[in-house]
PDB file of N, CA and C in Angstrom:
ATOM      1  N   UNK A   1      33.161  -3.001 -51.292  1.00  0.00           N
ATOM      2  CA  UNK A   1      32.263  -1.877 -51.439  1.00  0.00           C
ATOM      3  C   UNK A   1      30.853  -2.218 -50.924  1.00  0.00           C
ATOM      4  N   UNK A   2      30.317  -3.329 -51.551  1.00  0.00           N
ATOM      5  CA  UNK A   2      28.898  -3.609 -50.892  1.00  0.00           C
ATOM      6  C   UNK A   2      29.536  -3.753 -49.456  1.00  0.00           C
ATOM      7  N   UNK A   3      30.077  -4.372 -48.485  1.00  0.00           N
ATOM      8  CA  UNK A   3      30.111  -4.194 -47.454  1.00  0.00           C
ATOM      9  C   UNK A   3      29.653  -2.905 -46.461  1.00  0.00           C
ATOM     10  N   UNK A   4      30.609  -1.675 -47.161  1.00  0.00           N
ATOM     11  CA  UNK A   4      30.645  -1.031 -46.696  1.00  0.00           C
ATOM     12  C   UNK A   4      29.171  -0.190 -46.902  1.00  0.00           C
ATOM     13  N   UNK A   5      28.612  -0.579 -47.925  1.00  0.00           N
ATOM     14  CA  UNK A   5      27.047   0.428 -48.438  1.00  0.00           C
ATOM     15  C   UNK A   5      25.766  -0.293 -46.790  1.00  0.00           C
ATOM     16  N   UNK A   6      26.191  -1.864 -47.207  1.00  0.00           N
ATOM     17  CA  UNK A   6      25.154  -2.890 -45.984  1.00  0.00           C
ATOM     18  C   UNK A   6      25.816  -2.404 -44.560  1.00  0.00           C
ATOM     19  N   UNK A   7      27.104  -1.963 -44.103  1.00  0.00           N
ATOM     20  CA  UNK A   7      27.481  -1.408 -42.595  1.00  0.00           C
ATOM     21  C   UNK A   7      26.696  -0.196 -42.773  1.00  0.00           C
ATOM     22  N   UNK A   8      26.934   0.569 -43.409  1.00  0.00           N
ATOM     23  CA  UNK A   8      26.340   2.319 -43.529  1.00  0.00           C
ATOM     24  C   UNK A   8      24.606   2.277 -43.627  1.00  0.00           C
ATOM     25  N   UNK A   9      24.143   1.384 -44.261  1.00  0.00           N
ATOM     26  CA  UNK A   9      22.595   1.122 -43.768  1.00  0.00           C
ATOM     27  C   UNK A   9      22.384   0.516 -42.821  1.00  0.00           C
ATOM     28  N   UNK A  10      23.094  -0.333 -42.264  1.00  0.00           N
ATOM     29  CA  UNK A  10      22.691  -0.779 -40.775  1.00  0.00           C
ATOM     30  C   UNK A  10      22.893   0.039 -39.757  1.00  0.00           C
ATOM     31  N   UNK A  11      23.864   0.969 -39.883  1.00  0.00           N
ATOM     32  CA  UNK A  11      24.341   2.251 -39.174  1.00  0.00           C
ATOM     33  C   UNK A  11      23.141   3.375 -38.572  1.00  0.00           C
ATOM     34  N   UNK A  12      22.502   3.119 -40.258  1.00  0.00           N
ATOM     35  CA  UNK A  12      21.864   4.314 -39.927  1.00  0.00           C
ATOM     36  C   UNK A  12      20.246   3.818 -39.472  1.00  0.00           C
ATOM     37  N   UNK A  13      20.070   2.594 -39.571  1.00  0.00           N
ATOM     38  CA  UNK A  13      19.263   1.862 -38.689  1.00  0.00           C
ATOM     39  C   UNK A  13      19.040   2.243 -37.641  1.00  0.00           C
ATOM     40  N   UNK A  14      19.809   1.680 -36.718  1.00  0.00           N
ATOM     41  CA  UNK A  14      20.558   1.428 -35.668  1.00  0.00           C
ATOM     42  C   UNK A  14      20.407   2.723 -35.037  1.00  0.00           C
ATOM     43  N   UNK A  15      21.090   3.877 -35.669  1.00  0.00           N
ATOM     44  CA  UNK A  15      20.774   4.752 -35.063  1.00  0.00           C
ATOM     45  C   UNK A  15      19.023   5.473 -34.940  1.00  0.00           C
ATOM     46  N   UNK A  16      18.373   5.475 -36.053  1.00  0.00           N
ATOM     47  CA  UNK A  16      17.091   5.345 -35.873  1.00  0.00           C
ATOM     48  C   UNK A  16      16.059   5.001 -35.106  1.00  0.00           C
ATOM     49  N   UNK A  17      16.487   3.885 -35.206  1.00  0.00           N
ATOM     50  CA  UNK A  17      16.174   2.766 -34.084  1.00  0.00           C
ATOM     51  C   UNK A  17      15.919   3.481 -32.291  1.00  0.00           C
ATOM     52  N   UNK A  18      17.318   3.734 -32.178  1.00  0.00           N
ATOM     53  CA  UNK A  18      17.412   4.239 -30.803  1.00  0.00           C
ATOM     54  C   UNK A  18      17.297   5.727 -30.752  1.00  0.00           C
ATOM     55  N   UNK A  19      17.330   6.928 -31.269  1.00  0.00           N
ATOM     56  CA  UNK A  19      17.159   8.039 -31.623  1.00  0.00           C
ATOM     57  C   UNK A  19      15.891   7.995 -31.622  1.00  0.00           C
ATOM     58  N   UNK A  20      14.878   7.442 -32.199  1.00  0.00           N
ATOM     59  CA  UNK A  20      13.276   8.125 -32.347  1.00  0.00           C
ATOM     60  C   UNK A  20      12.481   7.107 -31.349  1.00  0.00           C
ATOM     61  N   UNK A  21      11.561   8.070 -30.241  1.00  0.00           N
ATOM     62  CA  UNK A  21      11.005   7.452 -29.258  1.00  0.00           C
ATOM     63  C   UNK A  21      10.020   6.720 -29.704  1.00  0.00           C
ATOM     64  N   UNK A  22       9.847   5.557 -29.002  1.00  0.00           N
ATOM     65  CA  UNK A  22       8.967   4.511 -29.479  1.00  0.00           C
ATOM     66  C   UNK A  22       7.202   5.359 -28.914  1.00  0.00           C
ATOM     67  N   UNK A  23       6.338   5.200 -29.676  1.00  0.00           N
ATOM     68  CA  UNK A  23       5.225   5.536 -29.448  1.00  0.00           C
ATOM     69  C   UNK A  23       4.257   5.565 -28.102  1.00  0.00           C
ATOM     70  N   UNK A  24       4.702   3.867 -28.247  1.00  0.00           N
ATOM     71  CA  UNK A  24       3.821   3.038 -27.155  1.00  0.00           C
ATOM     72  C   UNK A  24       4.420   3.456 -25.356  1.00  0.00           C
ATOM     73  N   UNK A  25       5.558   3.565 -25.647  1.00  0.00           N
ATOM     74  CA  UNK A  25       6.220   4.297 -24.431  1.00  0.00           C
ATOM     75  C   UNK A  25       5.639   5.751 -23.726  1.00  0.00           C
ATOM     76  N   UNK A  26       5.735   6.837 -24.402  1.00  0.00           N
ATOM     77  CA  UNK A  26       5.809   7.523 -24.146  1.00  0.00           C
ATOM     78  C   UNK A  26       3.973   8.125 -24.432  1.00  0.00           C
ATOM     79  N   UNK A  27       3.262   7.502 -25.016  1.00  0.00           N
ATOM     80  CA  UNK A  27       1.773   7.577 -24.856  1.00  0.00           C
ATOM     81  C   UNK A  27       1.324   6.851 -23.237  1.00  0.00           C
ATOM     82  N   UNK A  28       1.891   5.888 -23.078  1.00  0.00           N
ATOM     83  CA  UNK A  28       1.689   5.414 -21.629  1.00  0.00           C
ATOM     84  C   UNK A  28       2.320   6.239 -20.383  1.00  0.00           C
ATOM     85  N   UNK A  29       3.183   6.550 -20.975  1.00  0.00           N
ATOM     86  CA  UNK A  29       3.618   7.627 -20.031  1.00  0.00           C
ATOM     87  C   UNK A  29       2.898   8.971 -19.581  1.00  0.00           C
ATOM     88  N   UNK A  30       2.800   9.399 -20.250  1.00  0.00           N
ATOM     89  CA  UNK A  30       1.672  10.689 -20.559  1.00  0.00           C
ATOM     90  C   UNK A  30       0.668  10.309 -20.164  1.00  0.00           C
ATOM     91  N   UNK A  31      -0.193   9.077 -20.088  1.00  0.00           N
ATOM     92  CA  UNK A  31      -1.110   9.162 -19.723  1.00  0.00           C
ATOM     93  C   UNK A  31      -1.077   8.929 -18.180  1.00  0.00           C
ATOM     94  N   UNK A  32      -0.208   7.777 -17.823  1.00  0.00           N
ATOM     95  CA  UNK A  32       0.368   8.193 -16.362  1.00  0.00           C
ATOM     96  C   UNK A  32       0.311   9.465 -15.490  1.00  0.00           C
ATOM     97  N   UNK A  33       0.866  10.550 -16.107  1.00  0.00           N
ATOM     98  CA  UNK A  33       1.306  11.106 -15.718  1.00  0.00           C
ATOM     99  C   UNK A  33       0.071  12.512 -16.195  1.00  0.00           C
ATOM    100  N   UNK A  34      -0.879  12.338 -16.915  1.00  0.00           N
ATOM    101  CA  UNK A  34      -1.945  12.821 -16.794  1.00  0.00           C
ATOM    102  C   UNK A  34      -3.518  12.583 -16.282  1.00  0.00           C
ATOM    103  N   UNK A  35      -2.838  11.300 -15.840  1.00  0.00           N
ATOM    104  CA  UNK A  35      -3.597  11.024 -14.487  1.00  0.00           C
ATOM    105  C   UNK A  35      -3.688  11.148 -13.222  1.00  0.00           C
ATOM    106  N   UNK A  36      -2.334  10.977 -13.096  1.00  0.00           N
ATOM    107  CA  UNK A  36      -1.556  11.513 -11.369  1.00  0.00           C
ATOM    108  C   UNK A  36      -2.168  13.224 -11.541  1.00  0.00           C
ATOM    109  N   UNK A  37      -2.262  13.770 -12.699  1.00  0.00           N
ATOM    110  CA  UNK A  37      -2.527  15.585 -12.305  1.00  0.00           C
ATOM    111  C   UNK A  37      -4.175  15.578 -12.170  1.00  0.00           C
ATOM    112  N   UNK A  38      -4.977  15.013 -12.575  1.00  0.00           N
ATOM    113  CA  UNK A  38      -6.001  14.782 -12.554  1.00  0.00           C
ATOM    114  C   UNK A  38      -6.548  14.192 -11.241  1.00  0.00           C
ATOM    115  N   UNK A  39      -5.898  13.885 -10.616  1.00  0.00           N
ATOM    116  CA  UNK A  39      -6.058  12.960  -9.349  1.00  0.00           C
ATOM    117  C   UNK A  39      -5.500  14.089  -8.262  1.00  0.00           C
ATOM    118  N   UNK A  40      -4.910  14.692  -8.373  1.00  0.00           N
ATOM    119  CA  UNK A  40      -3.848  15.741  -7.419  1.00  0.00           C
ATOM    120  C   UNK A  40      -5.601  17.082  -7.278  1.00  0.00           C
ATOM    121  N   UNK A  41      -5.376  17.136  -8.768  1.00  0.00           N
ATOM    122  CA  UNK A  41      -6.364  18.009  -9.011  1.00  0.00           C
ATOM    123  C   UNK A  41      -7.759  18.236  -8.160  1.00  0.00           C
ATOM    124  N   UNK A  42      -8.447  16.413  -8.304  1.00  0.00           N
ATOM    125  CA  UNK A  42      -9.721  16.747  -8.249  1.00  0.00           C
ATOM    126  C   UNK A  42     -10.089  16.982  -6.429  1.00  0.00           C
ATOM    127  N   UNK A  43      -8.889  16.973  -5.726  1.00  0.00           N
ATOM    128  CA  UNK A  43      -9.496  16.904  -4.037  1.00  0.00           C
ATOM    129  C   UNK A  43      -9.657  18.695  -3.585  1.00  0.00           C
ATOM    130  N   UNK A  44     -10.401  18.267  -3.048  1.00  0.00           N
ATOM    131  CA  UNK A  44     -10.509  20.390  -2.442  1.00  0.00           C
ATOM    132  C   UNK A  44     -10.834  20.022  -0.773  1.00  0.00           C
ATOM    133  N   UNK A  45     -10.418  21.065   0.025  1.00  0.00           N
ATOM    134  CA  UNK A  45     -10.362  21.130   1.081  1.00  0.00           C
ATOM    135  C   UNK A  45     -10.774  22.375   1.585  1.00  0.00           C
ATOM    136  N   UNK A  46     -11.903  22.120   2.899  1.00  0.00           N
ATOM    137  CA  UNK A  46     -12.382  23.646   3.390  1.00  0.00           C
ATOM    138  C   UNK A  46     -11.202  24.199   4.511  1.00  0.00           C
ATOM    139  N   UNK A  47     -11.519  25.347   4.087  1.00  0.00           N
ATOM    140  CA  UNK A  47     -10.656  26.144   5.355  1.00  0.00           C
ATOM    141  C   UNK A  47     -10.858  25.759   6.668  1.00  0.00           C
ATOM    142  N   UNK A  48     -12.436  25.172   7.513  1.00  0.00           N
ATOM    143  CA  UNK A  48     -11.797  24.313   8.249  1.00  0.00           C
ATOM    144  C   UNK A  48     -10.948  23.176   8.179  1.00  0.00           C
ATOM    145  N   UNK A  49     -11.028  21.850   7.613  1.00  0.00           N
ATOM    146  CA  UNK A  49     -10.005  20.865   7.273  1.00  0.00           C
ATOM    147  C   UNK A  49      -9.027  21.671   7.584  1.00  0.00           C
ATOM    148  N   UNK A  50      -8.414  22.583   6.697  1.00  0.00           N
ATOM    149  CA  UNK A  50      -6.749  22.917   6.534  1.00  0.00           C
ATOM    150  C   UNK A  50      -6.439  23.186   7.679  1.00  0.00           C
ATOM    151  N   UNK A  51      -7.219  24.156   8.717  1.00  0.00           N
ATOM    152  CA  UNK A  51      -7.076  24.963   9.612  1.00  0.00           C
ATOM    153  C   UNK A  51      -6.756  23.409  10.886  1.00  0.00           C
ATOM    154  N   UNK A  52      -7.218  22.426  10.966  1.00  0.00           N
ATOM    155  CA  UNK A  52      -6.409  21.553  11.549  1.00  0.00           C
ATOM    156  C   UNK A  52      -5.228  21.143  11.792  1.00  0.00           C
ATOM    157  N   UNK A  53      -4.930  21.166  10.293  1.00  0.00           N
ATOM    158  CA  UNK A  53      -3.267  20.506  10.173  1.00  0.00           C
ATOM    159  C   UNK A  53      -2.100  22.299  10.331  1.00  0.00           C
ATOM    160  N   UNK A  54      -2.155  22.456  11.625  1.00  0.00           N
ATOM    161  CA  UNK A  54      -1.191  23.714  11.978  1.00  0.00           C
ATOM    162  C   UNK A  54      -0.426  23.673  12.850  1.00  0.00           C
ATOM    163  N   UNK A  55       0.070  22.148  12.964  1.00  0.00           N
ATOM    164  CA  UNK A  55       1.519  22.162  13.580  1.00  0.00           C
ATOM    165  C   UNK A  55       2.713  21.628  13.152  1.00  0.00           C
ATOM    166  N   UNK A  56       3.763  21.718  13.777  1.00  0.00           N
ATOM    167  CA  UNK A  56       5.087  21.725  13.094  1.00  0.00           C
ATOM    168  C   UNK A  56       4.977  20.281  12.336  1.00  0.00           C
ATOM    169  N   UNK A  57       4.008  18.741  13.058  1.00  0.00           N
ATOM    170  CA  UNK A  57       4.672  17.704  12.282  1.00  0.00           C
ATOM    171  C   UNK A  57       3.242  17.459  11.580  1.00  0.00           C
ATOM    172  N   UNK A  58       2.420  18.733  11.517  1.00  0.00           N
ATOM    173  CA  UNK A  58       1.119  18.415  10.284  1.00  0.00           C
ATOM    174  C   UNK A  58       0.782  19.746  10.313  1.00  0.00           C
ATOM    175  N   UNK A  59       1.586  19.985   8.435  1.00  0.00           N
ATOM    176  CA  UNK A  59       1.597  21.674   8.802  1.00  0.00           C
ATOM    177  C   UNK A  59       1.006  21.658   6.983  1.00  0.00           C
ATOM    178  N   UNK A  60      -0.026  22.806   6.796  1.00  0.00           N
ATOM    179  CA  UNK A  60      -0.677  22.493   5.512  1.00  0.00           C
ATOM    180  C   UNK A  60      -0.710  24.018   5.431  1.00  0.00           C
ATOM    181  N   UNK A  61      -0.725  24.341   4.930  1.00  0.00           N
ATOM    182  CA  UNK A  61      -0.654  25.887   3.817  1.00  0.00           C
ATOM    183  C   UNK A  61      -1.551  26.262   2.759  1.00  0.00           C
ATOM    184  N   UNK A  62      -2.078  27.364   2.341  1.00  0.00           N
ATOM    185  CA  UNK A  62      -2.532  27.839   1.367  1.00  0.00           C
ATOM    186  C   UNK A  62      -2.024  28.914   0.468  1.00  0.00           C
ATOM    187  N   UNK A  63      -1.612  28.833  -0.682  1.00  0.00           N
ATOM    188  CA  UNK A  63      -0.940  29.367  -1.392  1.00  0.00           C
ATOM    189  C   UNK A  63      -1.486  30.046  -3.053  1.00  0.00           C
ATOM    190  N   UNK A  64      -2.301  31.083  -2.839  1.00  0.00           N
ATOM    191  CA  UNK A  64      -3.161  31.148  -4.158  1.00  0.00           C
ATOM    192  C   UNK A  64      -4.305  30.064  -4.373  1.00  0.00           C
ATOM    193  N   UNK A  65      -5.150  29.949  -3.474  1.00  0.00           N
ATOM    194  CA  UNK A  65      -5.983  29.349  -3.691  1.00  0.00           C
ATOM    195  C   UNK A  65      -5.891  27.587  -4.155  1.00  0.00           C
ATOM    196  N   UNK A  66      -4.575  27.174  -3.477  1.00  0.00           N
ATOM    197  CA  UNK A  66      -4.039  25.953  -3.620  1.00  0.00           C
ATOM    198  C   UNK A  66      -3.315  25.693  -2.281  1.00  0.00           C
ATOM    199  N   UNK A  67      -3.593  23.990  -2.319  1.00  0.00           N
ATOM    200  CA  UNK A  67      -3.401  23.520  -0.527  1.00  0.00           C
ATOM    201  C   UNK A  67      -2.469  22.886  -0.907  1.00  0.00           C
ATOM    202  N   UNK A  68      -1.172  23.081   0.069  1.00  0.00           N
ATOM    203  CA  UNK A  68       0.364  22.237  -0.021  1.00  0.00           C
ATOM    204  C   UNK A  68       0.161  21.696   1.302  1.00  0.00           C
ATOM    205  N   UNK A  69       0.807  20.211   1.625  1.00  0.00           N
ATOM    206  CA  UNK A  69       1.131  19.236   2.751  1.00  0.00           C
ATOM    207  C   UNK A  69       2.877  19.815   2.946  1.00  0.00           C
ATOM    208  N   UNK A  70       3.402  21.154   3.830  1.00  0.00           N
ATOM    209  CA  UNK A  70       4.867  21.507   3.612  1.00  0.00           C
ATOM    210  C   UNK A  70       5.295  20.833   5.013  1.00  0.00           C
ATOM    211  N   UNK A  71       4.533  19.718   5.722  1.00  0.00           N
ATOM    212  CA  UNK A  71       5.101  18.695   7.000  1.00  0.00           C
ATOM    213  C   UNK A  71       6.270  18.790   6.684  1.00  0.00           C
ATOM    214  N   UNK A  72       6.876  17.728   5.775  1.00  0.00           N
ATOM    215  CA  UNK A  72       7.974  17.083   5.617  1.00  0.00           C
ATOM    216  C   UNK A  72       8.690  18.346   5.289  1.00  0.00           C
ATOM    217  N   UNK A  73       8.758  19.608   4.847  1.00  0.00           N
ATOM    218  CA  UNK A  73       9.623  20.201   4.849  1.00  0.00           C
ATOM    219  C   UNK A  73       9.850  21.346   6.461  1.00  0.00           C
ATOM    220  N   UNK A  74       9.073  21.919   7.217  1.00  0.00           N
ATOM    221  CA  UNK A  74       8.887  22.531   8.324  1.00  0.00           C
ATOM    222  C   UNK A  74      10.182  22.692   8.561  1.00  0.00           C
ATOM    223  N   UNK A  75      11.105  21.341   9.023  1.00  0.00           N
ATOM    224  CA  UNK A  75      12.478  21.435   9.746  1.00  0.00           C
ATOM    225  C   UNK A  75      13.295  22.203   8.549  1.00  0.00           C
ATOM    226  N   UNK A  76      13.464  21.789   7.554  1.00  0.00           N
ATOM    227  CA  UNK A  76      14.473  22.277   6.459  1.00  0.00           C
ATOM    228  C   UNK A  76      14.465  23.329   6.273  1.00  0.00           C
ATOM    229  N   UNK A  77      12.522  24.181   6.135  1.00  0.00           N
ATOM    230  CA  UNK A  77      12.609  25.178   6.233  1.00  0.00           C
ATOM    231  C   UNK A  77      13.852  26.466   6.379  1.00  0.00           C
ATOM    232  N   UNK A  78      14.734  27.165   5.192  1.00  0.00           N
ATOM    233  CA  UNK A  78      15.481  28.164   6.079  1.00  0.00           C
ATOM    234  C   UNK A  78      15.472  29.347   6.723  1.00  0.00           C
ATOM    235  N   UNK A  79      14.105  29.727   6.581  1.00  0.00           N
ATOM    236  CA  UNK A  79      13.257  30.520   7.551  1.00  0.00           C
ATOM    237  C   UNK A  79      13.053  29.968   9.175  1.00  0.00           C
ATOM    238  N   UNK A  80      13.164  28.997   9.551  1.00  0.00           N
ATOM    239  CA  UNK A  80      13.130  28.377  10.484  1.00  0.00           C
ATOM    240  C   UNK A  80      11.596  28.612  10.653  1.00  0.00           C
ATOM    241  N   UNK A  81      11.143  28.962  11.886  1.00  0.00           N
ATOM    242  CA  UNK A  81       9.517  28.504  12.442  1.00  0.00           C
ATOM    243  C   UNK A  81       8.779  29.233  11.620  1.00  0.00           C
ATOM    244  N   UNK A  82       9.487  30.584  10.573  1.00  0.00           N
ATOM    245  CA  UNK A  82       8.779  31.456   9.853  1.00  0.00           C
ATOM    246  C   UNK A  82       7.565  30.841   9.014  1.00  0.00           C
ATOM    247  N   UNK A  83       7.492  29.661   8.422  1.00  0.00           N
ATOM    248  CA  UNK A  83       6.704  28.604   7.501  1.00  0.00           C
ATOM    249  C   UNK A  83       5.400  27.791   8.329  1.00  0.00           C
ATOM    250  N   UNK A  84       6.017  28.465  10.185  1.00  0.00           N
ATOM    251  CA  UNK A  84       4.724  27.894  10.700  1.00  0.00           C
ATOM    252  C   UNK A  84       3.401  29.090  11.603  1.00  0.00           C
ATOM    253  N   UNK A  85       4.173  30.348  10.941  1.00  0.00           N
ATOM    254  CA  UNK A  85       3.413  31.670  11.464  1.00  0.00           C
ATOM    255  C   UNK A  85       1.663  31.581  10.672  1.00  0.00           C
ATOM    256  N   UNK A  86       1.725  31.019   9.215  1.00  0.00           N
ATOM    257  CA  UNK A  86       0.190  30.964   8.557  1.00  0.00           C
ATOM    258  C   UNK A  86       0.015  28.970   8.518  1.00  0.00           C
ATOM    259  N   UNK A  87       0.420  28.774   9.209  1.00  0.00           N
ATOM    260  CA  UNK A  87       0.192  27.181   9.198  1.00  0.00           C
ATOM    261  C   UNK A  87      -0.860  26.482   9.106  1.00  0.00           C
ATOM    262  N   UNK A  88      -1.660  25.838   8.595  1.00  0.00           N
ATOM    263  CA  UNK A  88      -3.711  25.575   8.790  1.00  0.00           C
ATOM    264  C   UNK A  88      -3.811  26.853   7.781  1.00  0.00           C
ATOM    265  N   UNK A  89      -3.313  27.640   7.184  1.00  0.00           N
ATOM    266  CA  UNK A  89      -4.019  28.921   6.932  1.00  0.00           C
ATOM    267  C   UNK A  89      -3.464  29.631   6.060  1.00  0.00           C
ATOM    268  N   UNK A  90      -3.952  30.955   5.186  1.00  0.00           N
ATOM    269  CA  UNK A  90      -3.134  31.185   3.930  1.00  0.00           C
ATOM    270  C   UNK A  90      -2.098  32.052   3.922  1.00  0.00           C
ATOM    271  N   UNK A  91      -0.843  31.371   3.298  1.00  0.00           N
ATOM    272  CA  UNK A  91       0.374  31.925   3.127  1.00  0.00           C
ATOM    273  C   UNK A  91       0.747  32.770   2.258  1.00  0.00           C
ATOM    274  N   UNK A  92      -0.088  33.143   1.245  1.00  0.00           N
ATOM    275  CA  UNK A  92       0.026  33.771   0.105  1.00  0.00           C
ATOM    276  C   UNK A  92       1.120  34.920   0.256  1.00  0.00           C
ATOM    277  N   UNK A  93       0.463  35.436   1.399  1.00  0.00           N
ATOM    278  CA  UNK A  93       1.450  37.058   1.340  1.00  0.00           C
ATOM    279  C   UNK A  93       3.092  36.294   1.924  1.00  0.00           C
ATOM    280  N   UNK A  94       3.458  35.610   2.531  1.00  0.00           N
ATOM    281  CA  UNK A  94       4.610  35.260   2.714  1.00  0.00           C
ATOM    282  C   UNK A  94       5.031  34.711   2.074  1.00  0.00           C
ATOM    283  N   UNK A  95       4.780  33.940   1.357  1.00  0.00           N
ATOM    284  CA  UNK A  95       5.294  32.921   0.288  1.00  0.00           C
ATOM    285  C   UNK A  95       5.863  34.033  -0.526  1.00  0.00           C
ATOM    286  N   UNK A  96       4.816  35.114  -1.114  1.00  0.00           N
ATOM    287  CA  UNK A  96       5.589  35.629  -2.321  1.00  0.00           C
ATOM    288  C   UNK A  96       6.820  37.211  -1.695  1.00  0.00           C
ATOM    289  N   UNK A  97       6.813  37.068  -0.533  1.00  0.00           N
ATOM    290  CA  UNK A  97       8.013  37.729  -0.094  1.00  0.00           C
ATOM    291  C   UNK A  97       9.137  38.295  -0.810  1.00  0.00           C
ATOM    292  N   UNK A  98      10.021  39.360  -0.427  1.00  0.00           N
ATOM    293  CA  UNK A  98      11.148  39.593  -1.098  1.00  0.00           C
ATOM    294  C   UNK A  98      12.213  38.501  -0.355  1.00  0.00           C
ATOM    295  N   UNK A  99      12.245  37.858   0.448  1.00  0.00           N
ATOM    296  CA  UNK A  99      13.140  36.693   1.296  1.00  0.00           C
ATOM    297  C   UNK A  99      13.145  35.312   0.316  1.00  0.00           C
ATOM    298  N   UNK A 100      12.220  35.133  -0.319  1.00  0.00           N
ATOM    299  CA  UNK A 100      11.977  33.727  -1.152  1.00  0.00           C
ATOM    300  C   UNK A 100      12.380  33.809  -2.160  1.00  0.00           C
ATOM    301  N   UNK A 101      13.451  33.369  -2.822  1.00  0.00           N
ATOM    302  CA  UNK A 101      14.246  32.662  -4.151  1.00  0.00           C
ATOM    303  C   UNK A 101      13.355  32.161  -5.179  1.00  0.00           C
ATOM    304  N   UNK A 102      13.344  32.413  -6.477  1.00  0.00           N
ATOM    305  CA  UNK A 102      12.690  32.155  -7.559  1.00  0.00           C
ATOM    306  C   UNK A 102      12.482  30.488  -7.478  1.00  0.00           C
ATOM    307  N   UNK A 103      13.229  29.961  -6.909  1.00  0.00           N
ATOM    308  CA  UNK A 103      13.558  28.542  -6.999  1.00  0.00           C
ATOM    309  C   UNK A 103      12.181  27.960  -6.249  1.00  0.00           C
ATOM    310  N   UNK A 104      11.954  28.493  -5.034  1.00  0.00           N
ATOM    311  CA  UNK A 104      10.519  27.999  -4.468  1.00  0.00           C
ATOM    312  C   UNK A 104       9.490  27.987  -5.296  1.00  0.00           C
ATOM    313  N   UNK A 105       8.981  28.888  -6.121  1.00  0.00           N
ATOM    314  CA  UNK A 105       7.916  28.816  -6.861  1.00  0.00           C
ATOM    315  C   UNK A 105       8.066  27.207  -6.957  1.00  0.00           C
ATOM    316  N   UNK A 106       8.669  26.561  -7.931  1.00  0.00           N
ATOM    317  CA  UNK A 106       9.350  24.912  -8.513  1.00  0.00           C
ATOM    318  C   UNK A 106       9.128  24.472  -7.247  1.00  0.00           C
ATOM    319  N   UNK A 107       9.292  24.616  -6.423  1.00  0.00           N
ATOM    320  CA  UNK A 107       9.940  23.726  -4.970  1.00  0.00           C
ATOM    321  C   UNK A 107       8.145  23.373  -4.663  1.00  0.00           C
ATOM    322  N   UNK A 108       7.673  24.337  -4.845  1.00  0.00           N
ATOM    323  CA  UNK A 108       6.173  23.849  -3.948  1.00  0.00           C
ATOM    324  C   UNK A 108       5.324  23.245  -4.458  1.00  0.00           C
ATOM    325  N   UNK A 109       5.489  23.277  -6.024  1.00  0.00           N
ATOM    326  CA  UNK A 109       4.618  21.715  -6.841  1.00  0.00           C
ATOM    327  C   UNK A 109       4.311  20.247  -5.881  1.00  0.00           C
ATOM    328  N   UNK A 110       6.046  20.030  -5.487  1.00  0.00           N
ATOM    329  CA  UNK A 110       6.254  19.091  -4.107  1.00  0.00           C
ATOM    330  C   UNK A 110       5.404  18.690  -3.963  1.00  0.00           C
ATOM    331  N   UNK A 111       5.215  19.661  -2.764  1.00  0.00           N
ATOM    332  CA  UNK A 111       3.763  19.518  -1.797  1.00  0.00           C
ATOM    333  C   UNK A 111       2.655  19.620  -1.715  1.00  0.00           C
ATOM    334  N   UNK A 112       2.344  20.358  -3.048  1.00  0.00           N
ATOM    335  CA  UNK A 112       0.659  20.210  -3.777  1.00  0.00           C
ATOM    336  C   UNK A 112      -0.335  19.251  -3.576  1.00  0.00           C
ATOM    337  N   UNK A 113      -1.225  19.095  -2.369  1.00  0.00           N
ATOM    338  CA  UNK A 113      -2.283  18.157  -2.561  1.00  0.00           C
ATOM    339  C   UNK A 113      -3.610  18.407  -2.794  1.00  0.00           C
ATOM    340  N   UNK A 114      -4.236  19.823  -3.387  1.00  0.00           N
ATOM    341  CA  UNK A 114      -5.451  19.849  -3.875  1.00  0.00           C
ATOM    342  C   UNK A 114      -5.601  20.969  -3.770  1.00  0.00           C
ATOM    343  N   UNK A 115      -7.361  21.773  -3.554  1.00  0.00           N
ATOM    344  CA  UNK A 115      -7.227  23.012  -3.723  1.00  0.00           C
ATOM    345  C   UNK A 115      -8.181  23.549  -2.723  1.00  0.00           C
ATOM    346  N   UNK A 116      -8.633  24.657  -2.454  1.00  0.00           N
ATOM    347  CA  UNK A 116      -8.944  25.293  -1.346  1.00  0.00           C
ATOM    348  C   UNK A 116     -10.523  25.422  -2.338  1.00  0.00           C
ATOM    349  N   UNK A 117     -11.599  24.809  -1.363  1.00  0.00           N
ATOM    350  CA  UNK A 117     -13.102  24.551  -1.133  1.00  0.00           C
ATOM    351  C   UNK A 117     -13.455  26.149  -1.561  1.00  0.00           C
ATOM    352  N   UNK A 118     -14.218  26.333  -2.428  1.00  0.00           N
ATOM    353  CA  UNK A 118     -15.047  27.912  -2.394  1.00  0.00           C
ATOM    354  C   UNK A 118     -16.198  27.741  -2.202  1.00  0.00           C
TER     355      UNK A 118
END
């Protein structure tokens, strides 16, 4: 009987143990990771700058008053060259299209590198 009382408290140890997130973890994490947004955050770019990067293999966008790097996506694009008609320049009205899938909204965090200079 005591056996079985000392397995059933170590049990439920054990599970404790690994079930509840350790503090120190996940405070470092967070702060990681509320630094990287803070850092994403603080760059702004004038509409000239952006207006540079407007070709297919340096292609930068404006999207609500926020600047995406969408280079690396251009080719994947399934609009094909459609993603390089406001390229350097703001996409707003195309982006939110009836052609674009709820899923892009998510998709363009991606490419988020700062925000458009006022």
């Amino acid at each position: 009987m005591a056996i079985a009382v000392i397995a059933l408290i170590l049990g439920v140890l054990l599970g404790a143990f690994i079930l509840i997130p350790r503090r120190g973890k996940s405070a470092h994490t967070n702060k990681i990771q509320s630094n990287a947004n803070n850092s994403k955050a603080s760059k702004s770019y004038s509409k000239a700058e952006i207006a540079l990067h407007d070709k297919r293999t340096d292609c930068w966008i404006i999207i609500k008053d926020k600047v995406y790097d969408v280079s690396s996506y251009v080719e994947e694009h399934p609009g094909g060259d459609a993603i390089l008609a406001h390229a350097g320049d703001d996409s707003t009205e195309g982006f939110y299209g009836p052609q674009h899938a709820t899923r892009v909204f998510d998709m363009i965090d991606d490419f988020y590198i700062g925000v458009l200079q006022k």
